[in-house]
C-alpha atoms as a PDB file:
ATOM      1  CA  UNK A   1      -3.490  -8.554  -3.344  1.00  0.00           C
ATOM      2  CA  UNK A   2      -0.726  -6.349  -2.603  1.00  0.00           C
ATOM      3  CA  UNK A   3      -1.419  -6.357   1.029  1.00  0.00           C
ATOM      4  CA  UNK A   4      -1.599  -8.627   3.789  1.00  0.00           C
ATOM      5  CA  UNK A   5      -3.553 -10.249   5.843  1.00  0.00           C
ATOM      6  CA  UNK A   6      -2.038  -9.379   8.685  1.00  0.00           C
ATOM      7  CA  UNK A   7      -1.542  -5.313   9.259  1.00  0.00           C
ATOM      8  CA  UNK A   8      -1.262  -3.854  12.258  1.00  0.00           C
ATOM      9  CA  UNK A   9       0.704  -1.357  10.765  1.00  0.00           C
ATOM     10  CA  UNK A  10      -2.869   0.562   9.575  1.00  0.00           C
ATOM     11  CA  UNK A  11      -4.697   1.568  13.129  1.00  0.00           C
ATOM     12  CA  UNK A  12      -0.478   2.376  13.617  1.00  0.00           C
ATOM     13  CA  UNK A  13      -0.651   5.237  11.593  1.00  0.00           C
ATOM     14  CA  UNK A  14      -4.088   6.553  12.408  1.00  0.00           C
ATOM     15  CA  UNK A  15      -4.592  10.116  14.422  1.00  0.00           C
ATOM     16  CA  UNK A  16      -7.360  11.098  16.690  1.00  0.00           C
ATOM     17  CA  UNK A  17      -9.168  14.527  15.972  1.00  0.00           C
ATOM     18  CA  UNK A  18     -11.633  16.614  17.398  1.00  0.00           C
ATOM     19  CA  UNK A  19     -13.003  17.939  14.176  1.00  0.00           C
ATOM     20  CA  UNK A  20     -15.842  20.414  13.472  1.00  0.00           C
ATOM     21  CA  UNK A  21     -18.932  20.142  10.945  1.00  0.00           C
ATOM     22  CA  UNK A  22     -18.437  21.658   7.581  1.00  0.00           C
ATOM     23  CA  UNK A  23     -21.708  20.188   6.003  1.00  0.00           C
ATOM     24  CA  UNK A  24     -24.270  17.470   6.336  1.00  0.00           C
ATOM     25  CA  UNK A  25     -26.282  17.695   3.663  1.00  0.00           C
ATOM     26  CA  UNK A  26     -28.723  15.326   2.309  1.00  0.00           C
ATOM     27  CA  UNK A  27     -28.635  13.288  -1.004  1.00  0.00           C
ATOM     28  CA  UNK A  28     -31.248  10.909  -1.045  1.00  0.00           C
ATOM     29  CA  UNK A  29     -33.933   9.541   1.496  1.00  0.00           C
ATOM     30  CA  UNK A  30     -32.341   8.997   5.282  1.00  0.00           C
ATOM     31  CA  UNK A  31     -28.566   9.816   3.207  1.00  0.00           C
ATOM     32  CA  UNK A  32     -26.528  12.676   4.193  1.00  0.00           C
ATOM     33  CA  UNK A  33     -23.176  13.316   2.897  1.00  0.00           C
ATOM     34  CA  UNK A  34     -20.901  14.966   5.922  1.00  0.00           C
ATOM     35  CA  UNK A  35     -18.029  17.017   5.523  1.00  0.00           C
ATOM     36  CA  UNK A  36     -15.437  17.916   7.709  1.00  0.00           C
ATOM     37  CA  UNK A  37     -11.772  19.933   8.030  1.00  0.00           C
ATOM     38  CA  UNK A  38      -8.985  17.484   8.910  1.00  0.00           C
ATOM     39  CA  UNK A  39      -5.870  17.724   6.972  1.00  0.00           C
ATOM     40  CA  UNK A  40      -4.210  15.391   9.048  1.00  0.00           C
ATOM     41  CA  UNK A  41      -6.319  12.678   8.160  1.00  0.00           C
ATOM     42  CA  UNK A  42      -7.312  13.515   4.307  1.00  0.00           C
ATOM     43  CA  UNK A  43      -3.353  13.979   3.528  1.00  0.00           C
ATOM     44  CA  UNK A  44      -2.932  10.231   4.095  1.00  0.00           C
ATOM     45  CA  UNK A  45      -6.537   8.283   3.401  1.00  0.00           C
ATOM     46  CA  UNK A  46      -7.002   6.273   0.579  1.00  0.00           C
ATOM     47  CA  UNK A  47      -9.683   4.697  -2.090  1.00  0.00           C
ATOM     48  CA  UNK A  48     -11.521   2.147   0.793  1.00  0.00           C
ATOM     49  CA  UNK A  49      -9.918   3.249   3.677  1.00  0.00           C
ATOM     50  CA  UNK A  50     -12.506   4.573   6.333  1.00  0.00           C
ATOM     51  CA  UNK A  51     -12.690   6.505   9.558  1.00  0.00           C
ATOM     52  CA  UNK A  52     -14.178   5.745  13.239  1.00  0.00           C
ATOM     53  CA  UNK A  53     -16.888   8.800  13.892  1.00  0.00           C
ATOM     54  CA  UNK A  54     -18.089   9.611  17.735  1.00  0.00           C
ATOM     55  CA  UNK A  55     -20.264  11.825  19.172  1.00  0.00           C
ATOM     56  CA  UNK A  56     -18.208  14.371  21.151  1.00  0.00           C
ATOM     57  CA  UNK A  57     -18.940  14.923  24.529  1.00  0.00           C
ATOM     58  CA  UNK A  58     -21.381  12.263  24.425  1.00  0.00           C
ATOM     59  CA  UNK A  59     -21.230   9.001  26.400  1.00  0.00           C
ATOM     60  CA  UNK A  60     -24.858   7.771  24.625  1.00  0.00           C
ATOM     61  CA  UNK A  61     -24.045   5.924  22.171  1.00  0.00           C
ATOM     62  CA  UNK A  62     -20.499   5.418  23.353  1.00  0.00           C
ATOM     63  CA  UNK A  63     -18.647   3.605  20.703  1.00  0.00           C
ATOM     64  CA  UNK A  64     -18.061   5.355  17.212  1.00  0.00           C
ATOM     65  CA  UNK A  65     -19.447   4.031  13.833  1.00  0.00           C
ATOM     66  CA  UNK A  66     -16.960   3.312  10.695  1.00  0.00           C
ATOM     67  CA  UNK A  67     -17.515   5.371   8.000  1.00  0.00           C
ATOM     68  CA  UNK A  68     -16.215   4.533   4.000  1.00  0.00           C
ATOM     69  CA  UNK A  69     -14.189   7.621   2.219  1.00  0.00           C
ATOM     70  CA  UNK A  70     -16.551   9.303  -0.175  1.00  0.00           C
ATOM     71  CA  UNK A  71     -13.637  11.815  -1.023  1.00  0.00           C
ATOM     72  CA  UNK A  72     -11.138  14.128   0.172  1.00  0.00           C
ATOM     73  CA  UNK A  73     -12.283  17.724  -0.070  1.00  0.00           C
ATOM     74  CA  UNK A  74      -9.218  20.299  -1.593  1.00  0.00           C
ATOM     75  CA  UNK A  75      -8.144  23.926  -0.839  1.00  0.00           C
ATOM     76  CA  UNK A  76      -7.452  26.978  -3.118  1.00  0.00           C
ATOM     77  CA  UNK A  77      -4.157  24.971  -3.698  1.00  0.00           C
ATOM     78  CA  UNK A  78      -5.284  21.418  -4.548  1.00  0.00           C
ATOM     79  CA  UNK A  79      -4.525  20.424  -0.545  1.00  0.00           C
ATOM     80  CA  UNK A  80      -6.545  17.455   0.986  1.00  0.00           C
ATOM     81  CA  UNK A  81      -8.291  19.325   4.067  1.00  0.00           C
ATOM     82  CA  UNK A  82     -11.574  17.900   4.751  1.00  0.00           C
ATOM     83  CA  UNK A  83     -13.142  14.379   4.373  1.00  0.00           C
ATOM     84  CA  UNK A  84     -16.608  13.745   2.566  1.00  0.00           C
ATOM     85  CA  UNK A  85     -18.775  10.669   4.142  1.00  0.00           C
ATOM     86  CA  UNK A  86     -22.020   9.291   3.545  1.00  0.00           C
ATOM     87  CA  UNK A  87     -24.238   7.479   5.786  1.00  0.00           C
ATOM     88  CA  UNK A  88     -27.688   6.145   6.444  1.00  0.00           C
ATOM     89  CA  UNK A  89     -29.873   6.778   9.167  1.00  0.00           C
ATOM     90  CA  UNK A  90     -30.260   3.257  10.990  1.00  0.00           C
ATOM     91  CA  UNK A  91     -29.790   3.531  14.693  1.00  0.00           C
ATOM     92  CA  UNK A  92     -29.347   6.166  17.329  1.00  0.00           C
ATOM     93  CA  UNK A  93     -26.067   7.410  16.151  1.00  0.00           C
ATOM     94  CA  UNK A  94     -26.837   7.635  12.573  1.00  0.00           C
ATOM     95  CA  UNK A  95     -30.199   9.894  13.980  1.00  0.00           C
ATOM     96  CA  UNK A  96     -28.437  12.124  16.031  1.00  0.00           C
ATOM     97  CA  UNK A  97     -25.831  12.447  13.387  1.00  0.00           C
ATOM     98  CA  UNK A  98     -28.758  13.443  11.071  1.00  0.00           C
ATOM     99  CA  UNK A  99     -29.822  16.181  13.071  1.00  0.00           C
ATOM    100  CA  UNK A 100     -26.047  18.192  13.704  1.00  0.00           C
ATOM    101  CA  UNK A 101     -25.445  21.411  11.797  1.00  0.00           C
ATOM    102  CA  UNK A 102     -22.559  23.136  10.949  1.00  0.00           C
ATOM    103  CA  UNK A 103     -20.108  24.188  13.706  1.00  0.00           C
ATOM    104  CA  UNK A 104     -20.857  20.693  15.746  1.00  0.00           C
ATOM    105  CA  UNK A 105     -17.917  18.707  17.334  1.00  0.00           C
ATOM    106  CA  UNK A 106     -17.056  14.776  16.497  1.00  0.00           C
ATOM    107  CA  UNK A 107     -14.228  12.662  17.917  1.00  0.00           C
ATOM    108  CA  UNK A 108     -12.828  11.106  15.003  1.00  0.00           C
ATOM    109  CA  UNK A 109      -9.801   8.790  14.242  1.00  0.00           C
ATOM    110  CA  UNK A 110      -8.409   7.369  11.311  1.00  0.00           C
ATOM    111  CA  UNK A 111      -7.522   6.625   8.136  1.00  0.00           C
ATOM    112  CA  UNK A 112      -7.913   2.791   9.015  1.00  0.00           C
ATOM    113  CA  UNK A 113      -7.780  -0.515   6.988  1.00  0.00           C
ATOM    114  CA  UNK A 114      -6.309  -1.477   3.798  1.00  0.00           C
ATOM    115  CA  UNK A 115      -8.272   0.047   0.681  1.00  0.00           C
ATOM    116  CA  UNK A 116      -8.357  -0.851  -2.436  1.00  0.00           C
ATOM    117  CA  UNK A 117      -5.184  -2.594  -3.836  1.00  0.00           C
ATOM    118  CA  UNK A 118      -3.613  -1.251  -7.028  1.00  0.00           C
ATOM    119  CA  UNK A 119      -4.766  -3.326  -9.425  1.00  0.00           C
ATOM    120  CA  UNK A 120      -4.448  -2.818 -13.338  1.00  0.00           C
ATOM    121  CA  UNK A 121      -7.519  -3.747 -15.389  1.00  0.00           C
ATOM    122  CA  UNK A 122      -8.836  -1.932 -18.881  1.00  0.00           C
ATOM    123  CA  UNK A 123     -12.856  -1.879 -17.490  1.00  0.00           C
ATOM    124  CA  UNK A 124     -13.018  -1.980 -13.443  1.00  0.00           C
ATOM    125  CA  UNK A 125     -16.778  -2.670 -12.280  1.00  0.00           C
ATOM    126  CA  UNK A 126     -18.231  -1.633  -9.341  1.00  0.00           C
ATOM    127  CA  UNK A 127     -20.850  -3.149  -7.770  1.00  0.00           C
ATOM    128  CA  UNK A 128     -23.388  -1.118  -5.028  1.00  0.00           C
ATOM    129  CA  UNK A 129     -25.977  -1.568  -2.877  1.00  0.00           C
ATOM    130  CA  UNK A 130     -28.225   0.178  -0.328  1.00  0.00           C
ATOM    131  CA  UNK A 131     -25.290   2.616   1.211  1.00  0.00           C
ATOM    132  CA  UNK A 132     -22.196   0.529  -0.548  1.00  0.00           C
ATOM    133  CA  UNK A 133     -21.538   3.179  -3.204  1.00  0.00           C
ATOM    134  CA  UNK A 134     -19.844   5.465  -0.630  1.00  0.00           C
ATOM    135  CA  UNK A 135     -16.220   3.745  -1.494  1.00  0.00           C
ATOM    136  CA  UNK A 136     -16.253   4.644  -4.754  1.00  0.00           C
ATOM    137  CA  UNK A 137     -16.256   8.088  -5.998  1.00  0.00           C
ATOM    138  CA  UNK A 138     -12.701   7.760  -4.870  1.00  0.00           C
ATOM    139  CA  UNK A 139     -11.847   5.576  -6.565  1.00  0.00           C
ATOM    140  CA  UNK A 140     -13.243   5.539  -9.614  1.00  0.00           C
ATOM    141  CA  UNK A 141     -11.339   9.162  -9.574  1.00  0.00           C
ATOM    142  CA  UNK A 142      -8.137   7.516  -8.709  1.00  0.00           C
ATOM    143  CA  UNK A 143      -8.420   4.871 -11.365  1.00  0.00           C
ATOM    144  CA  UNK A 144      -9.351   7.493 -14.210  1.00  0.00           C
ATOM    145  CA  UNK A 145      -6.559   9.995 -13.691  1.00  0.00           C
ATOM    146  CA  UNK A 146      -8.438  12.692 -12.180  1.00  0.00           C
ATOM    147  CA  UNK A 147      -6.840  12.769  -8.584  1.00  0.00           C
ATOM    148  CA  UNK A 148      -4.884  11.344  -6.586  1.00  0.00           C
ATOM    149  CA  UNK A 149      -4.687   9.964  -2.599  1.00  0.00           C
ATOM    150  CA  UNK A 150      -2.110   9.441   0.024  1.00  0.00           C
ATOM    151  CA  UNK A 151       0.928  10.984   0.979  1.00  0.00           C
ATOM    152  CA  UNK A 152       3.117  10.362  -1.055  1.00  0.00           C
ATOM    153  CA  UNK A 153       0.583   9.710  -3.529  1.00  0.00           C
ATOM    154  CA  UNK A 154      -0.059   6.255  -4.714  1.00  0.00           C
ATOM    155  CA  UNK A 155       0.343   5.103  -8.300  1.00  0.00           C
ATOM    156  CA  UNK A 156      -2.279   3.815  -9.263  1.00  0.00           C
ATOM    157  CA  UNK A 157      -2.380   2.193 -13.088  1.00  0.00           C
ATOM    158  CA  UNK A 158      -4.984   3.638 -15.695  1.00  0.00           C
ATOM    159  CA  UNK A 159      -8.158   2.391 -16.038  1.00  0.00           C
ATOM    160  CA  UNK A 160      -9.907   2.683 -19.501  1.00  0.00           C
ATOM    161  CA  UNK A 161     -13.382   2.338 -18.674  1.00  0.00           C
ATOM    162  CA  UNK A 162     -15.107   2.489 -15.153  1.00  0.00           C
ATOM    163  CA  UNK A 163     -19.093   1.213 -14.902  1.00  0.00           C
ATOM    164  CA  UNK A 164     -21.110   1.652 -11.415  1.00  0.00           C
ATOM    165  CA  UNK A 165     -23.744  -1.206 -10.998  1.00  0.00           C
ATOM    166  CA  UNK A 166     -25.898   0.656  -8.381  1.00  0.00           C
ATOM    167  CA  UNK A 167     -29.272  -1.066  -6.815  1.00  0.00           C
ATOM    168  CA  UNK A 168     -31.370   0.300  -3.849  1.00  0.00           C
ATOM    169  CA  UNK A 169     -35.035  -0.150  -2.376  1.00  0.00           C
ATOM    170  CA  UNK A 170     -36.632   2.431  -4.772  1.00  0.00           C
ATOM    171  CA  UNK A 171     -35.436   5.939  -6.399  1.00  0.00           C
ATOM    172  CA  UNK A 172     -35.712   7.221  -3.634  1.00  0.00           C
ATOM    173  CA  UNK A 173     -32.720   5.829  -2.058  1.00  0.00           C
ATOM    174  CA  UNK A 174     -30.639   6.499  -5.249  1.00  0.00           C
ATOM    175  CA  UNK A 175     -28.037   8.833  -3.879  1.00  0.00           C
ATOM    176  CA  UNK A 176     -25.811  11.400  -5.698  1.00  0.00           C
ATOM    177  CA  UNK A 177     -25.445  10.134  -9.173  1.00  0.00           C
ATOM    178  CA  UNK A 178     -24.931  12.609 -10.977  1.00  0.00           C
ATOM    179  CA  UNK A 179     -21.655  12.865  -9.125  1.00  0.00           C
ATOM    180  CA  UNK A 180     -20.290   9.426 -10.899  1.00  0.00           C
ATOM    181  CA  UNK A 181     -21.872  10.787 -14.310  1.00  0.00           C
ATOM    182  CA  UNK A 182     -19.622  14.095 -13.717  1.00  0.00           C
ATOM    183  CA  UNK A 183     -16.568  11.397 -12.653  1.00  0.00           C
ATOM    184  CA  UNK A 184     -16.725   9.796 -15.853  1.00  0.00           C
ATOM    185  CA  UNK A 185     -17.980   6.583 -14.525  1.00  0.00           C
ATOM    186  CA  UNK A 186     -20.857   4.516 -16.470  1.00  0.00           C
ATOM    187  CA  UNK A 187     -23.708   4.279 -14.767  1.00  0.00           C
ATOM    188  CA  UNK A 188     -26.551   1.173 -14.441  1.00  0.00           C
ATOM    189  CA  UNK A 189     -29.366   1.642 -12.014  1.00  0.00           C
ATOM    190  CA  UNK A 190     -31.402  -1.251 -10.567  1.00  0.00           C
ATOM    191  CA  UNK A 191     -34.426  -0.528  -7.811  1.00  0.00           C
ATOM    192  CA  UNK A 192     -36.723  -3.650  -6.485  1.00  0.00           C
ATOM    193  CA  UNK A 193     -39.367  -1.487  -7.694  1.00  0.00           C
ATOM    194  CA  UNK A 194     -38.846  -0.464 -11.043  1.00  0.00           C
ATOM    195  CA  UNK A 195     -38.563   2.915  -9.948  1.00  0.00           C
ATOM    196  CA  UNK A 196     -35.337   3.866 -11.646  1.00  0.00           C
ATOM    197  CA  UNK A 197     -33.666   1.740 -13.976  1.00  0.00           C
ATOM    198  CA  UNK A 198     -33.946  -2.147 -13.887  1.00  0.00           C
ATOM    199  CA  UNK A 199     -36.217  -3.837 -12.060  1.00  0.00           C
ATOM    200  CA  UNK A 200     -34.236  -6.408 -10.053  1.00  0.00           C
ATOM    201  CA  UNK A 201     -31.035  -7.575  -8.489  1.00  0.00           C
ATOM    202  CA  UNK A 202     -28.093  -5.149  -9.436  1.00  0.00           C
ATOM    203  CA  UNK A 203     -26.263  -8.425 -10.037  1.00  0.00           C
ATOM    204  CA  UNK A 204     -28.396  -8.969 -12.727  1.00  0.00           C
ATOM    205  CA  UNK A 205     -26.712  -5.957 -14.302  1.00  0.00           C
ATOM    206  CA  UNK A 206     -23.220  -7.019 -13.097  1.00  0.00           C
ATOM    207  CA  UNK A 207     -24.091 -10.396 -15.076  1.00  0.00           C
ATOM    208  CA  UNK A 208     -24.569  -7.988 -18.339  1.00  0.00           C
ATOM    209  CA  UNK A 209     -22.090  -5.812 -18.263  1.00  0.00           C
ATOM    210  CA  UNK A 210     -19.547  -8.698 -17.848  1.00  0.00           C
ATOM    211  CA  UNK A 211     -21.332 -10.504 -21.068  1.00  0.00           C
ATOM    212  CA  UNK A 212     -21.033  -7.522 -23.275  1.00  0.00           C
ATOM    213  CA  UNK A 213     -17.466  -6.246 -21.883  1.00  0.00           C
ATOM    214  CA  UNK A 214     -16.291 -10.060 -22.641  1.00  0.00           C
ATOM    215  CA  UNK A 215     -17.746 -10.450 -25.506  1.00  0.00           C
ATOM    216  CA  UNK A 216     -15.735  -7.841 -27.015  1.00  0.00           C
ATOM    217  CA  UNK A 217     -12.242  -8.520 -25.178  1.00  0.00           C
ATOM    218  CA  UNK A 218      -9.374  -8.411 -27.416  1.00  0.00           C
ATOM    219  CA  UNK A 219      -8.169 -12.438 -28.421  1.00  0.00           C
ATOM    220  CA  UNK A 220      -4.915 -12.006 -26.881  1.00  0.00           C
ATOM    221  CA  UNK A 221      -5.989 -10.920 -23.169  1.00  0.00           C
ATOM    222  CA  UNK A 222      -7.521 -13.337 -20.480  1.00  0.00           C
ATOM    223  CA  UNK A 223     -10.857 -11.864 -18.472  1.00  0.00           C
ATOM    224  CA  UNK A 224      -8.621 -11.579 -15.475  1.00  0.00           C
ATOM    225  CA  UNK A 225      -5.967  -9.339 -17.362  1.00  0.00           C
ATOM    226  CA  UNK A 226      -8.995  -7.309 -18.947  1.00  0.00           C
ATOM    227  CA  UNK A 227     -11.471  -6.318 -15.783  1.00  0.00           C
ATOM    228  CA  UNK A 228     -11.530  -6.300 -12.326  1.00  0.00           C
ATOM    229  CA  UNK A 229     -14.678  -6.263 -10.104  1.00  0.00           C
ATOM    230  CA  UNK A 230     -15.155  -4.405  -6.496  1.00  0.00           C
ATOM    231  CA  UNK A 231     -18.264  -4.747  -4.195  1.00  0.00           C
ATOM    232  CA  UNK A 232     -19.873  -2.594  -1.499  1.00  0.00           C
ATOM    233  CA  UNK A 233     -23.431  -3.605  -0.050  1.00  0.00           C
ATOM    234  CA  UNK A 234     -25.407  -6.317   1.778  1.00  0.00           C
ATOM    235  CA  UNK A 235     -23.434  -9.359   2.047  1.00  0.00           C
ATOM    236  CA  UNK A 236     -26.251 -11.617   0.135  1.00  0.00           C
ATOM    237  CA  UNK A 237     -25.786  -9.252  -3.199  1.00  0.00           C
ATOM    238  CA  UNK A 238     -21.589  -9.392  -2.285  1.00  0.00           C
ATOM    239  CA  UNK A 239     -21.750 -13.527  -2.189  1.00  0.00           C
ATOM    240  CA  UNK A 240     -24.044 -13.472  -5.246  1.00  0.00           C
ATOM    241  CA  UNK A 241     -21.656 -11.224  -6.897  1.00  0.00           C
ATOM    242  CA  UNK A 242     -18.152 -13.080  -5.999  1.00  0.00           C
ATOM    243  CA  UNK A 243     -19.816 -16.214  -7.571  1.00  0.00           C
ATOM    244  CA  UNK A 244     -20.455 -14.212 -10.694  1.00  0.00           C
ATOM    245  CA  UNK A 245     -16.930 -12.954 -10.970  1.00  0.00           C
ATOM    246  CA  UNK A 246     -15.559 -16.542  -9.942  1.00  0.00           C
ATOM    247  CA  UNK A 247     -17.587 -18.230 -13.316  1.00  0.00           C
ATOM    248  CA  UNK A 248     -16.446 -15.593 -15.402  1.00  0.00           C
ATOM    249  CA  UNK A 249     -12.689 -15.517 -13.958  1.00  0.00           C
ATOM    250  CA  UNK A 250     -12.531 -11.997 -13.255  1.00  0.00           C
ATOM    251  CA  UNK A 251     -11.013 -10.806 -10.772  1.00  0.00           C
ATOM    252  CA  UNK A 252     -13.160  -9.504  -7.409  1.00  0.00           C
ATOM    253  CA  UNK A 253     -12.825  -7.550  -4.223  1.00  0.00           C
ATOM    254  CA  UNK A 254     -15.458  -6.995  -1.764  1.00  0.00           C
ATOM    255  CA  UNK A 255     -15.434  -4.080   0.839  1.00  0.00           C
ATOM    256  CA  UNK A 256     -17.038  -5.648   4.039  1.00  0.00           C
ATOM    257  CA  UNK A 257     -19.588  -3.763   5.663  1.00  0.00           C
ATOM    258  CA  UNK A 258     -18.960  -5.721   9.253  1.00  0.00           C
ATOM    259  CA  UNK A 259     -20.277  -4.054  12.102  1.00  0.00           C
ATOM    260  CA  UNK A 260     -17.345  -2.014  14.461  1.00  0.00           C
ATOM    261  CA  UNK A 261     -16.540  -1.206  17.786  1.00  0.00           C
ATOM    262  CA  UNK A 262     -13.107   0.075  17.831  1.00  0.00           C
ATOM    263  CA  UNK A 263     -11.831   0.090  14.563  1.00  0.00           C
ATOM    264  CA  UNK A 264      -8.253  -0.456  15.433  1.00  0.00           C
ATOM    265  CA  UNK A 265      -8.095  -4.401  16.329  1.00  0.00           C
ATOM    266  CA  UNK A 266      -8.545  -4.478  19.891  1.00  0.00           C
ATOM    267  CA  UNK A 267     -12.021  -5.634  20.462  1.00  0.00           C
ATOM    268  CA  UNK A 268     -12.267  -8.597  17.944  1.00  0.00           C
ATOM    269  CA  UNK A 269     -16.126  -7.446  17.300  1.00  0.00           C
ATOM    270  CA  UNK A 270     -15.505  -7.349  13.724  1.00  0.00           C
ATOM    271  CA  UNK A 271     -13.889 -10.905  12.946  1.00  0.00           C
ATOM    272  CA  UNK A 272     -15.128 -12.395   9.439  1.00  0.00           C
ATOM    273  CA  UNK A 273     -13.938 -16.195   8.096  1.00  0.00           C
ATOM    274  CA  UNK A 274     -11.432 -15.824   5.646  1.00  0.00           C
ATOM    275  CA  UNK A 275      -9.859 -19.102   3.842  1.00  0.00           C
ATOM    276  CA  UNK A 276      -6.042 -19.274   4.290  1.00  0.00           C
ATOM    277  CA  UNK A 277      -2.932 -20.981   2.247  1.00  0.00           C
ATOM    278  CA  UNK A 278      -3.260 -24.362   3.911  1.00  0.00           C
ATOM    279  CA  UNK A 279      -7.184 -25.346   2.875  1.00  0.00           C
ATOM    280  CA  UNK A 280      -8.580 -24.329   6.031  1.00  0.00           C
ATOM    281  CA  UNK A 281     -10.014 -21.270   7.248  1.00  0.00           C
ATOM    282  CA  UNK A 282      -9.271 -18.458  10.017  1.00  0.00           C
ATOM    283  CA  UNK A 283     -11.030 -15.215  11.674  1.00  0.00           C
ATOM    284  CA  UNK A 284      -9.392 -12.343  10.662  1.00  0.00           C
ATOM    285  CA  UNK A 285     -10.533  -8.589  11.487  1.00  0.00           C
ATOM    286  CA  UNK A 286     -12.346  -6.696   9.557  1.00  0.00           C
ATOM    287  CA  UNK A 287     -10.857  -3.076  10.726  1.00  0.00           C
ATOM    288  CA  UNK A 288      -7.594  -4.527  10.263  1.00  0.00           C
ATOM    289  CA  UNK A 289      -6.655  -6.779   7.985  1.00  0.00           C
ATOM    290  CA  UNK A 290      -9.824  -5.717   5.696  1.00  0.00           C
ATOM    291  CA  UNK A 291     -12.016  -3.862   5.123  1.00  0.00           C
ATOM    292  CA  UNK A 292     -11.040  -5.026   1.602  1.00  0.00           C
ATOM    293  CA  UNK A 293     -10.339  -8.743   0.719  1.00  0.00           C
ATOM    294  CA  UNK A 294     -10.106 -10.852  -2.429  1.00  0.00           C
ATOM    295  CA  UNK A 295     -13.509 -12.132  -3.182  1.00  0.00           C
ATOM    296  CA  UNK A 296     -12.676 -15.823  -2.914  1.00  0.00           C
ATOM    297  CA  UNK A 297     -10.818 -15.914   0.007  1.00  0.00           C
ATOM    298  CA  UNK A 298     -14.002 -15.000   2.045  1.00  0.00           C
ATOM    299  CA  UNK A 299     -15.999 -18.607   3.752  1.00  0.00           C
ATOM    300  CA  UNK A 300     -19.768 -16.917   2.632  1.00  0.00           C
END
């Protein structure tokens, strides 16, 4: 990966920000997308980065939650202004969150942690469940040409094809697709149900859109120069899907979806095993030198 593993440069460069509400709107059963005007932040966030939300004025619940980019939001003049992101309603937080309107106040600070690398690959696949498709509008934007993040923008190499491997619960739970359909982005549905798409794991649709995109890879590229895998979602369906990638030596990253405190490396509430250089293994944080790691590097 093009970063390290050690990156303490990230919470560095974050800003705090008393924001207010543009939107929270719903997409899909207990999923609201949230919107909100701060240029400083949505000049500089990129594809996987993510931002620490807080009740203003509020001392109950008193730490903030981490929330994935969805997207920046643009002005009249193509400007970043506002930040798009999506959560579920779990927990106090999330159901107070759920229940603000437009004109309410949050403490926020970011952007924070490392994003997606810039990786080229002809077909990247991404790989979602329950809430983990929130990463990716961005970036499936990024790779395709269609916009661009950071300041100064990041080059980011052309991507070819880009398929979204999306599971939840049920159809109910399916949120926003038609925005990747829009994007350009292939989409494959999966519900434990059978009430949209395939019936079954999502992995079970990773597994087939790696046999069909190999099967027709040109003789004189390797799977790792041809496609490139990223994962968002429970971390059973994220091992089960770095195991996949590993037999078919492709290429994977996996956005962690560890629980937060501080979201700038202070606390140590957020530590994950990852393997280093020497054989062994060591904690390393997921607000800081993640949220984004190479597949195999991570002790399951």
């Amino acid at each position: 990966m093009s970063h390290p593993l050690s990156a303490s440069f990230y919470p560095d460069q974050a800003v705090q920000c008393q924001v207010q509400i543009l939107e929270n709107v719903p997409l899909a059963k207990e999923t609201f997308r949230l919107r909100f005007f701060c240029p400083e932040i949505a000049a500089h966030i990129v594809p996987g980065q993510f931002i620490m939300v807080r009740l203003a004025d509020c001392d109950d619940p008193l730490l903030g939650r981490p929330l994935a980019l969805y997207d920046t939001v643009l002005d009249a003049s193509e400007k970043p202004v506002g930040i798009d992101v999506v959560y579920l309603v779990l927990g106090k937080m999330t159901s107070q969150l759920a229940q603000m309107s437009a004109g309410a106040t949050l403490d926020v600070w970011g952007p924070l942690g490392n994003g997606f690398p810039s990786q080229p690959a002809d077909h990247l696949v991404m790989v979602a469940g329950g809430i983990g498709q929130t990463p990716f509008p961005a970036l499936a934007q990024e790779v395709l040409g269609k916009r661009s993040y950071g300041d100064p923008p990041r080059k980011v190499p052309a991507t070819r094809q880009v398929t979204l491997c999306y599971g939840t619960r049920n159809a109910e739970y399916l949120a926003d697709v038609a925005r990747f359909t829009e994007i350009g982005v292939e989409l494959k549905l999966s519900t434990d149900d059978g009430t949209s798409g395939h019936k079954g794991l999502v992995t079970d649709l990773l597994q087939e859109t790696l046999d069909e995109s190999l099967l027709h890879m040109p003789a004189e590229k390797s799977a790792d120069e041809c496609m490139r895998i990223v994962c968002c979602g429970p971390e059973s369906m994220m091992e089960a899907t770095a195991k996949i990638a590993a037999a078919a030596n492709v290429p994977c990253q996996v956005s962690l979806e560890t629980p937060m405190a501080c979201g700038i490396g202070i606390c140590f509430s957020c530590v994950t095993r990852v393997r280093d250089t020497c054989g062994g293994w060591d904690y390393k944080r997921t607000c800081v030198e993640g949220p984004v790691f190479e597949a195999d590097q991570i002790v399951w």
